[in-house]
Protein backbone atom coordinates (compact mmCIF):
# COMPACT_ATOMS: atom_id res chain seq x y z
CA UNK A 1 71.06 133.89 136.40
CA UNK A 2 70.75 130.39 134.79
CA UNK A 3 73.00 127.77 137.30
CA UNK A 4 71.97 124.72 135.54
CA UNK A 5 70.07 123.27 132.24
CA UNK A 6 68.57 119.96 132.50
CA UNK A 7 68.32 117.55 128.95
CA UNK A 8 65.66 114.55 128.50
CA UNK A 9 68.60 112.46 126.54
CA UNK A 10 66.25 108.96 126.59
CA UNK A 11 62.99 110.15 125.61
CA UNK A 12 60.96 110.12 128.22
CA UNK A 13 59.68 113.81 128.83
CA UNK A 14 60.28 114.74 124.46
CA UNK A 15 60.12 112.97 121.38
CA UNK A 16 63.37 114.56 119.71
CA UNK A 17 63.52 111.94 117.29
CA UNK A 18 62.03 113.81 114.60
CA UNK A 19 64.27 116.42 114.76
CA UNK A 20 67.21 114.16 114.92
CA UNK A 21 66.42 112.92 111.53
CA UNK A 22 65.51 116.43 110.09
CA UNK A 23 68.88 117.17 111.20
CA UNK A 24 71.29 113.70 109.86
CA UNK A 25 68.88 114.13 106.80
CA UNK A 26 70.58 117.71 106.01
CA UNK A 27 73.76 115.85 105.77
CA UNK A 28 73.26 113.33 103.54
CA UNK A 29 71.93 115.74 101.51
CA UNK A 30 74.77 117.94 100.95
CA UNK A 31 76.87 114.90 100.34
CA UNK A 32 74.52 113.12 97.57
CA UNK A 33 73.38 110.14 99.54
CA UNK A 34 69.40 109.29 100.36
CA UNK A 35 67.74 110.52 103.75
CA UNK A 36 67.58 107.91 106.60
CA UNK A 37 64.08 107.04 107.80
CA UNK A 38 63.14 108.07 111.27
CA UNK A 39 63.57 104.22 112.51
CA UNK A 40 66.90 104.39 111.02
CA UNK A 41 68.06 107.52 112.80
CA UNK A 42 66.80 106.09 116.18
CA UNK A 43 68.93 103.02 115.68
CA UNK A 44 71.96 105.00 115.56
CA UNK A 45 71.50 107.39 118.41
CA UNK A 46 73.75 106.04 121.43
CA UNK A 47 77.23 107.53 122.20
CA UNK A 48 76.89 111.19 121.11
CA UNK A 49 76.44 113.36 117.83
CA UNK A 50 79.81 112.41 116.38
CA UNK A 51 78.82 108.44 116.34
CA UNK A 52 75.90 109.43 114.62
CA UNK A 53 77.12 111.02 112.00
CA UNK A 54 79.75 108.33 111.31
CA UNK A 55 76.68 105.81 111.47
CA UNK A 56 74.49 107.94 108.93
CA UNK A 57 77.32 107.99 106.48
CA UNK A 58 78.07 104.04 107.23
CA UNK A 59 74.62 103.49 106.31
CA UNK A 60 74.90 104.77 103.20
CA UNK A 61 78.37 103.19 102.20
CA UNK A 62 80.25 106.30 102.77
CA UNK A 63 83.46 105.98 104.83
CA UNK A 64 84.88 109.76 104.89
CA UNK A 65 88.18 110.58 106.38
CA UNK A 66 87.93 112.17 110.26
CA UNK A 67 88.43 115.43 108.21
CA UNK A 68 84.90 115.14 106.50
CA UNK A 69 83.74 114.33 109.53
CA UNK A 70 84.44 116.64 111.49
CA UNK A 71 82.98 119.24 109.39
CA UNK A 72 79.77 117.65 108.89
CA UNK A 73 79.47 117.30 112.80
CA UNK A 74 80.01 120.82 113.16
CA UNK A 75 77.30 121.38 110.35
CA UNK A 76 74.91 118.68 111.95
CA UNK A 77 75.50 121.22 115.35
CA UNK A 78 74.44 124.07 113.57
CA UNK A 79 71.34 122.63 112.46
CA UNK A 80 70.25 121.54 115.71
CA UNK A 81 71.04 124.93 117.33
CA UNK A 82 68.70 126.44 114.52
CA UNK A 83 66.51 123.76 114.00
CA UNK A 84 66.49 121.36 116.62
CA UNK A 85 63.26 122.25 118.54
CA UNK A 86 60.75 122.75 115.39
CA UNK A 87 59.47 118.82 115.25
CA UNK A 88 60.26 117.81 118.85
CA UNK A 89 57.30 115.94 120.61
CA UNK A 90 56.33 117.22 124.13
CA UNK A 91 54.74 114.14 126.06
């Protein structure tokens, strides 16, 4: 039985970052807007998945109501839980 899970959240044992921006870039692109670069993903991680997502849209222009947001969080989730180990960098 599994007691605890550890998470590298600053990099140091992973490179995640290309996953990150595999999964923001899903978002934009069910909304319309242009994919964010990897440097531009990594300047928005900091204070969770849900300030990301409010900073990819910002980048863009895009202001959508908590609504929106909340649903593309929930679809950014997803993604990870599916997708979120393909890129990652083991160091």
């Amino acid at each position: 039985m599994i007691k605890a899970a550890l998470f590298d959240l600053d990099g140091t044992l992973i490179d995640a970052m290309p996953d990150l921006t595999c999964g923001i870039n899903a978002m934009p692109e069910r909304n319309g807007l242009s994919a964010l670069s990897e440097r531009e993903v990594s300047d928005m991680v900091g204070k969770g998945a849900g300030v990301l997502v409010r900073r990819a849209f910002a980048a863009r222009g895009f202001y959508p109501d908590e609504q929106r947001i909340q649903k593309e969080l929930n679809a950014y989730c997803e993604w990870m839980v599916e997708n979120g180990s393909k890129h990652s960098i083991v160091f």
